[in-house]
C-alpha atoms as a PDB file:
ATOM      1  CA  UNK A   1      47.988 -51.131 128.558  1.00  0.00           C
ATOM      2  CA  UNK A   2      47.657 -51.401 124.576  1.00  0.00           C
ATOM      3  CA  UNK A   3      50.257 -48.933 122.597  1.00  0.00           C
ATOM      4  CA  UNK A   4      47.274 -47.981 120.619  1.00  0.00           C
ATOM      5  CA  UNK A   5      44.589 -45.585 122.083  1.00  0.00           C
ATOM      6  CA  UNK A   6      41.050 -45.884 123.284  1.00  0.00           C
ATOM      7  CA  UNK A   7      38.627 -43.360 124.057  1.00  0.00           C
ATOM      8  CA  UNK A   8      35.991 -43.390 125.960  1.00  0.00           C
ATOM      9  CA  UNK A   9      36.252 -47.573 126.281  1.00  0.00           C
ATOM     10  CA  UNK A  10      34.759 -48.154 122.423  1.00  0.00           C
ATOM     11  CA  UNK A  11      37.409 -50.528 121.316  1.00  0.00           C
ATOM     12  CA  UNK A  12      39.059 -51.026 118.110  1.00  0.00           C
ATOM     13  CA  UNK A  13      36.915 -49.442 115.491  1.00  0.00           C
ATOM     14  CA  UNK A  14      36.706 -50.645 112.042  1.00  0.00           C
ATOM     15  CA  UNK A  15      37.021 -54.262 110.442  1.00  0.00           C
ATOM     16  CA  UNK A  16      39.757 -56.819 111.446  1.00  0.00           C
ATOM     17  CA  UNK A  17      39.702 -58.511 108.491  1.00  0.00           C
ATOM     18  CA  UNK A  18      38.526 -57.648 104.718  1.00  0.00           C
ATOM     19  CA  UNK A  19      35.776 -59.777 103.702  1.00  0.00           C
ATOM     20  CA  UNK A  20      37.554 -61.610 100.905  1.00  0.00           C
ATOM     21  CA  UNK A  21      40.299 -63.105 103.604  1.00  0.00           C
ATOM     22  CA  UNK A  22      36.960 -65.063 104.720  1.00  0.00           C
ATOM     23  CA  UNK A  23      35.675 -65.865 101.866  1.00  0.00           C
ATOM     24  CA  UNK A  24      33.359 -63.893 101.242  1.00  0.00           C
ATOM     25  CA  UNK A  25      32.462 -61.282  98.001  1.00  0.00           C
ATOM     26  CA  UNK A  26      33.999 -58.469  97.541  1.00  0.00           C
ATOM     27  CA  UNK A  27      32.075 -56.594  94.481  1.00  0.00           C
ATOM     28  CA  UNK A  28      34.128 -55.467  91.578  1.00  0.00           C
ATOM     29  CA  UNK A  29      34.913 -52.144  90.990  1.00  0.00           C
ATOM     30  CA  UNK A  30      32.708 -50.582  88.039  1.00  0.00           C
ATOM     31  CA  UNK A  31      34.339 -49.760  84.930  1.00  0.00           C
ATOM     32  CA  UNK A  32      35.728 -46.791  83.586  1.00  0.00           C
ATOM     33  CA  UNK A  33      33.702 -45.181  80.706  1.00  0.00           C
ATOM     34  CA  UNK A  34      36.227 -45.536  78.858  1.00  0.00           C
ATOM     35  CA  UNK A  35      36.107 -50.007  79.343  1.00  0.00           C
ATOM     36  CA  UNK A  36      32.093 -48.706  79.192  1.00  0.00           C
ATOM     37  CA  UNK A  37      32.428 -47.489  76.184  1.00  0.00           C
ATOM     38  CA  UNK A  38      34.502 -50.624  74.563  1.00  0.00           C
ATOM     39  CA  UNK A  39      31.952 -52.808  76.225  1.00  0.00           C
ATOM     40  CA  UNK A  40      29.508 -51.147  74.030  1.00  0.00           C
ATOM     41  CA  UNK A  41      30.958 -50.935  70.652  1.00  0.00           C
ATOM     42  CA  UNK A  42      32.002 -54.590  71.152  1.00  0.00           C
ATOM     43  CA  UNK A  43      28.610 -55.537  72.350  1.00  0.00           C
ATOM     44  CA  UNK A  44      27.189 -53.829  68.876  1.00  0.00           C
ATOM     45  CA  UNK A  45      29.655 -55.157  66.876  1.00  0.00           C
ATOM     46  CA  UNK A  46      28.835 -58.624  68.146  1.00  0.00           C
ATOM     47  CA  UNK A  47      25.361 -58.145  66.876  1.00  0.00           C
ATOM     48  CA  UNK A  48      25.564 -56.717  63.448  1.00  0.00           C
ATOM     49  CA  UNK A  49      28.326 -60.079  63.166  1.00  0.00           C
ATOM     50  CA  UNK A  50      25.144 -62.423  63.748  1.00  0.00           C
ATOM     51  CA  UNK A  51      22.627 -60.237  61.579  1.00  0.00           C
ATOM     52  CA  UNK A  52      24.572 -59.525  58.785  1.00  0.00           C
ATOM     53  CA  UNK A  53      28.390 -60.621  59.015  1.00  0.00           C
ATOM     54  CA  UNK A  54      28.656 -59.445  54.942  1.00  0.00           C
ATOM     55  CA  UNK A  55      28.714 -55.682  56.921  1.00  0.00           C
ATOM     56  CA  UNK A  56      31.938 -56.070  58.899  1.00  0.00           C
ATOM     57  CA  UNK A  57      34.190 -57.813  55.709  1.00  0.00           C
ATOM     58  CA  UNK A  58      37.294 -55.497  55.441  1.00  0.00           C
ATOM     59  CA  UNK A  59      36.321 -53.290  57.947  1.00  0.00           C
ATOM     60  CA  UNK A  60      37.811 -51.821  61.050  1.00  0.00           C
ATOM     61  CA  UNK A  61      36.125 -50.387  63.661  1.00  0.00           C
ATOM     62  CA  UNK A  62      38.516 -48.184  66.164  1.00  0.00           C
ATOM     63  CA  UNK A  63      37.515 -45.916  68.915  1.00  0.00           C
ATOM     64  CA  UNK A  64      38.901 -42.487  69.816  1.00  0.00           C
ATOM     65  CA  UNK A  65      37.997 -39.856  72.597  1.00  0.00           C
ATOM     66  CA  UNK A  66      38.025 -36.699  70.587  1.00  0.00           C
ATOM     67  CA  UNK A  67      37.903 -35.917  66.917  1.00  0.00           C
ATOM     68  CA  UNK A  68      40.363 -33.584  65.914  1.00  0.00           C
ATOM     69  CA  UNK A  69      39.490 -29.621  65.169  1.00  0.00           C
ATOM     70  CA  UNK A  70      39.850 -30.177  61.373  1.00  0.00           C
ATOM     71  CA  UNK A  71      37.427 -33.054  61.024  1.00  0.00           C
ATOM     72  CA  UNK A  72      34.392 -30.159  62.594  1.00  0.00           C
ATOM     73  CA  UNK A  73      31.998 -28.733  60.224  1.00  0.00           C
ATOM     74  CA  UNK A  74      30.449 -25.831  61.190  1.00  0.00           C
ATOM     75  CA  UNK A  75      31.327 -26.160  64.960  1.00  0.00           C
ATOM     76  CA  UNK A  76      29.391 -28.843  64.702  1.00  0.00           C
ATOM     77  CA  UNK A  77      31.269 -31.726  66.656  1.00  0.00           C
ATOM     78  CA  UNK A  78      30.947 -35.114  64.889  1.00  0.00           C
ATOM     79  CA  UNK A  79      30.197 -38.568  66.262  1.00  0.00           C
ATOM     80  CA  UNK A  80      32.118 -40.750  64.237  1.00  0.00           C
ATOM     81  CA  UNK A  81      34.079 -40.811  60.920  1.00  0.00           C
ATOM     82  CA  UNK A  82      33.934 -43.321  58.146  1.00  0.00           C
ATOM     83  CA  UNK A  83      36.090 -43.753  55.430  1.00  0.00           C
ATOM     84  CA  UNK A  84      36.051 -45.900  52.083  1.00  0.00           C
ATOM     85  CA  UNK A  85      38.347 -48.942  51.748  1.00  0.00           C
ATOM     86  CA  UNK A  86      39.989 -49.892  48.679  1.00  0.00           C
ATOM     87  CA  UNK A  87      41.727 -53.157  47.204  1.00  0.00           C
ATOM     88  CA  UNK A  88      44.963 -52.241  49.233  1.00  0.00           C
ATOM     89  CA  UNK A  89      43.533 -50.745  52.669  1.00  0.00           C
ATOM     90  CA  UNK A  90      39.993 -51.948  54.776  1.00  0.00           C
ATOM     91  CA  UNK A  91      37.143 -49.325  55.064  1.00  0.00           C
ATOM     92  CA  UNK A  92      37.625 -47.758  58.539  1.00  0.00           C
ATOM     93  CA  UNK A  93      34.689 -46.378  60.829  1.00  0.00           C
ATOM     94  CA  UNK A  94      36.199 -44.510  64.053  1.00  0.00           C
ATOM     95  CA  UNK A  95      33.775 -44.038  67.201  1.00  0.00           C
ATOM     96  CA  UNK A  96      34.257 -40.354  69.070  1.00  0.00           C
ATOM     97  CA  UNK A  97      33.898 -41.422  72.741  1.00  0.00           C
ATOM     98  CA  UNK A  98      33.312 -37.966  74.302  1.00  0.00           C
ATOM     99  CA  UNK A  99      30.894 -36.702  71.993  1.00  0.00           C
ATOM    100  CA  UNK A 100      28.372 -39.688  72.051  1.00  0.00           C
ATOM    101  CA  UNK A 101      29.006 -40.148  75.962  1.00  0.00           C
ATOM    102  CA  UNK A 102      27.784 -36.085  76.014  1.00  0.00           C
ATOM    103  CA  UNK A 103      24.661 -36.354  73.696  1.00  0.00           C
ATOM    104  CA  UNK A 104      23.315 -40.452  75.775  1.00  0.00           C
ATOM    105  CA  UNK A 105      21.304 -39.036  79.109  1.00  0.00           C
ATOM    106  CA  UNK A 106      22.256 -42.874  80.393  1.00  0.00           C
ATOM    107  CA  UNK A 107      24.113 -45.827  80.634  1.00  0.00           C
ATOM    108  CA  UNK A 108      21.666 -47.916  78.233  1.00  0.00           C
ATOM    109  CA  UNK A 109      20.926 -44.761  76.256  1.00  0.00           C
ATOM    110  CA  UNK A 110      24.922 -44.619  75.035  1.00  0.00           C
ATOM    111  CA  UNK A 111      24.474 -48.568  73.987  1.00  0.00           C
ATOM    112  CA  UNK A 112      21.772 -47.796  71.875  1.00  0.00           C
ATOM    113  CA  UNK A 113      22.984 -44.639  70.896  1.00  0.00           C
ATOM    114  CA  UNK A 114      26.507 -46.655  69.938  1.00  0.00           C
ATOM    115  CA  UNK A 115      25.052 -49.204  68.047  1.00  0.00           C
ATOM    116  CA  UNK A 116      22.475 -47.074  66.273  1.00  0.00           C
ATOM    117  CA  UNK A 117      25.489 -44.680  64.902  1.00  0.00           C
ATOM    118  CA  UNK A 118      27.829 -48.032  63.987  1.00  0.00           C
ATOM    119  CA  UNK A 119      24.816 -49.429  61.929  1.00  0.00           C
ATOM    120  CA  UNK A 120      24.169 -45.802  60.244  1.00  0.00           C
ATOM    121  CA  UNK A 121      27.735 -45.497  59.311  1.00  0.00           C
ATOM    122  CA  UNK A 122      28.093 -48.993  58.261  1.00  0.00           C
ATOM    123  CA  UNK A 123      25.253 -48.907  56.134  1.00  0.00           C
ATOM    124  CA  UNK A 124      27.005 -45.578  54.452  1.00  0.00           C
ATOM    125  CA  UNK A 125      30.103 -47.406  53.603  1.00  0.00           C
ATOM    126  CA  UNK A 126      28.508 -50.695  52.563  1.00  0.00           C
ATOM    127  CA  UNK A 127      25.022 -49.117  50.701  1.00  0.00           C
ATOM    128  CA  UNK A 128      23.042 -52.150  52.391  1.00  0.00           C
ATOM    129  CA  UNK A 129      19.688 -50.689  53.953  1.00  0.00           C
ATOM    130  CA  UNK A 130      19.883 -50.557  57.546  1.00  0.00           C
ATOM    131  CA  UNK A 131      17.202 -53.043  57.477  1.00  0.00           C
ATOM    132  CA  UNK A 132      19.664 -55.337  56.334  1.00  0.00           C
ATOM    133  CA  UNK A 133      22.671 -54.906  58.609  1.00  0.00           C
ATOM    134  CA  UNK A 134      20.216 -54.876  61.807  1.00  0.00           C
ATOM    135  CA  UNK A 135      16.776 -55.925  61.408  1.00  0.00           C
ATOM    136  CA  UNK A 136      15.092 -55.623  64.796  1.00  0.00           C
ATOM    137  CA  UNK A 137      16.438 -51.832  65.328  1.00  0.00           C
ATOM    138  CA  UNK A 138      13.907 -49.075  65.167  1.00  0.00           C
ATOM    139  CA  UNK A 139      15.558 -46.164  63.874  1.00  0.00           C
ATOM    140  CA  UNK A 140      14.041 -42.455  63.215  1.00  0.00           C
END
Protein backbone atom coordinates (compact mmCIF):
# COMPACT_ATOMS: atom_id res chain seq x y z
CA UNK A 1 0.00 0.00 0.00
CA UNK A 2 1.25 3.68 -0.95
CA UNK A 3 1.75 6.08 2.33
CA UNK A 4 -0.16 8.56 0.35
CA UNK A 5 -4.01 8.25 -0.05
CA UNK A 6 -6.40 7.39 -2.81
CA UNK A 7 -9.96 7.75 -3.02
CA UNK A 8 -12.19 6.23 -4.83
CA UNK A 9 -9.15 4.52 -7.18
CA UNK A 10 -8.44 8.11 -9.20
CA UNK A 11 -4.74 8.09 -8.77
CA UNK A 12 -2.33 10.76 -8.22
CA UNK A 13 -3.96 13.97 -9.25
CA UNK A 14 -2.14 16.83 -10.61
CA UNK A 15 1.15 17.11 -12.82
CA UNK A 16 4.36 15.04 -12.15
CA UNK A 17 6.47 17.26 -13.64
CA UNK A 18 6.32 21.21 -14.51
CA UNK A 19 6.45 21.75 -18.09
CA UNK A 20 9.75 23.59 -18.22
CA UNK A 21 11.68 20.28 -16.67
CA UNK A 22 10.63 18.93 -20.31
CA UNK A 23 11.31 21.48 -22.18
CA UNK A 24 8.65 22.95 -22.84
CA UNK A 25 7.26 26.95 -22.34
CA UNK A 26 6.37 28.14 -19.47
CA UNK A 27 4.80 31.83 -20.20
CA UNK A 28 6.21 34.72 -18.30
CA UNK A 29 4.52 36.28 -15.71
CA UNK A 30 2.97 39.79 -16.83
CA UNK A 31 4.39 42.81 -15.47
CA UNK A 32 3.57 44.91 -12.74
CA UNK A 33 2.08 48.35 -13.69
CA UNK A 34 4.50 49.71 -12.20
CA UNK A 35 7.45 47.79 -15.00
CA UNK A 36 4.06 48.78 -17.32
CA UNK A 37 4.36 51.97 -16.70
CA UNK A 38 8.41 52.24 -17.25
CA UNK A 39 7.84 50.23 -20.36
CA UNK A 40 5.83 53.09 -21.51
CA UNK A 41 7.66 56.18 -20.71
CA UNK A 42 10.76 54.40 -22.10
CA UNK A 43 8.93 53.31 -25.15
CA UNK A 44 7.94 57.28 -25.65
CA UNK A 45 11.06 58.47 -24.83
CA UNK A 46 12.61 56.22 -27.44
CA UNK A 47 10.50 57.93 -30.00
CA UNK A 48 10.71 61.59 -29.41
CA UNK A 49 14.92 60.47 -29.40
CA UNK A 50 14.41 59.48 -33.23
CA UNK A 51 11.97 62.49 -34.11
CA UNK A 52 13.57 65.15 -32.54
CA UNK A 53 16.67 64.18 -30.23
CA UNK A 54 17.29 68.36 -29.84
CA UNK A 55 14.02 67.73 -27.20
CA UNK A 56 15.68 65.42 -24.68
CA UNK A 57 19.35 67.61 -24.44
CA UNK A 58 19.72 68.30 -20.64
CA UNK A 59 16.74 66.77 -19.69
CA UNK A 60 15.64 64.19 -17.22
CA UNK A 61 12.73 62.39 -17.29
CA UNK A 62 11.86 60.51 -13.75
CA UNK A 63 8.74 58.78 -12.75
CA UNK A 64 6.88 58.92 -9.44
CA UNK A 65 3.55 57.27 -8.14
CA UNK A 66 1.96 60.19 -6.42
CA UNK A 67 2.49 63.91 -6.52
CA UNK A 68 2.69 65.36 -3.30
CA UNK A 69 -0.44 67.46 -1.62
CA UNK A 70 1.39 70.80 -2.19
CA UNK A 71 2.04 70.43 -5.89
CA UNK A 72 -2.43 70.22 -6.24
CA UNK A 73 -4.18 73.16 -7.52
CA UNK A 74 -7.53 73.37 -6.79
CA UNK A 75 -7.94 69.63 -5.82
CA UNK A 76 -7.16 69.19 -9.01
CA UNK A 77 -4.56 66.22 -9.09
CA UNK A 78 -1.78 66.79 -11.67
CA UNK A 79 -0.23 64.45 -14.21
CA UNK A 80 3.18 65.43 -14.34
CA UNK A 81 5.50 68.32 -13.30
CA UNK A 82 8.08 70.11 -15.34
CA UNK A 83 10.60 72.30 -14.30
CA UNK A 84 13.18 74.74 -16.10
CA UNK A 85 16.89 73.81 -16.25
CA UNK A 86 19.57 76.21 -15.98
CA UNK A 87 23.45 76.34 -16.85
CA UNK A 88 24.17 74.40 -13.51
CA UNK A 89 21.12 71.82 -13.23
CA UNK A 90 19.09 69.81 -16.44
CA UNK A 91 15.35 70.70 -16.98
CA UNK A 92 13.43 67.90 -15.18
CA UNK A 93 9.88 66.51 -16.29
CA UNK A 94 8.46 63.94 -13.54
CA UNK A 95 5.61 61.39 -14.71
CA UNK A 96 2.69 60.80 -11.81
CA UNK A 97 2.06 57.04 -12.26
CA UNK A 98 -1.27 56.78 -10.37
CA UNK A 99 -2.94 59.61 -11.76
CA UNK A 100 -2.41 58.83 -15.55
CA UNK A 101 -2.93 54.94 -14.83
CA UNK A 102 -6.61 56.36 -13.25
CA UNK A 103 -7.63 58.77 -16.14
CA UNK A 104 -6.22 55.61 -19.45
CA UNK A 105 -9.54 53.15 -19.68
CA UNK A 106 -6.62 50.59 -21.16
CA UNK A 107 -3.44 49.20 -21.52
CA UNK A 108 -2.71 51.01 -25.02
CA UNK A 109 -4.79 53.98 -23.90
CA UNK A 110 -2.01 54.76 -20.88
CA UNK A 111 0.86 54.49 -23.81
CA UNK A 112 -0.70 57.01 -25.70
CA UNK A 113 -1.89 58.84 -22.94
CA UNK A 114 2.06 58.71 -21.59
CA UNK A 115 3.57 59.80 -24.55
CA UNK A 116 1.00 62.43 -25.45
CA UNK A 117 1.62 64.20 -21.82
CA UNK A 118 5.76 63.71 -22.21
CA UNK A 119 5.53 65.49 -25.68
CA UNK A 120 3.08 68.34 -24.15
CA UNK A 121 5.39 68.94 -21.33
CA UNK A 122 8.44 68.74 -23.36
CA UNK A 123 7.28 71.06 -25.78
CA UNK A 124 6.54 73.55 -22.58
CA UNK A 125 10.05 73.43 -21.43
CA UNK A 126 11.72 73.49 -24.84
CA UNK A 127 9.01 76.11 -26.81
CA UNK A 128 9.40 73.73 -30.00
CA UNK A 129 5.76 73.10 -31.48
CA UNK A 130 4.65 69.75 -30.77
CA UNK A 131 4.76 69.27 -34.39
CA UNK A 132 8.30 69.33 -34.06
CA UNK A 133 9.15 67.03 -31.17
CA UNK A 134 6.57 64.29 -32.63
CA UNK A 135 5.30 64.68 -35.99
CA UNK A 136 2.95 61.77 -36.66
CA UNK A 137 0.92 62.38 -33.20
CA UNK A 138 -2.57 63.70 -33.47
CA UNK A 139 -3.20 65.70 -30.56
CA UNK A 140 -6.58 67.70 -29.52
Amino acid sequence: MSSRRDRHGRGMRGPLVVPAALGGVVPSPRPTRSEFFAEAVGSALARISQTCPAALDRLVVGVEDVPERQSFIENHVPLTSAQDGDEHHPAKVVLFRRPLEMRAATPQGLVILVHRTLVEQLSALTGLPVDVIDPGAEFD
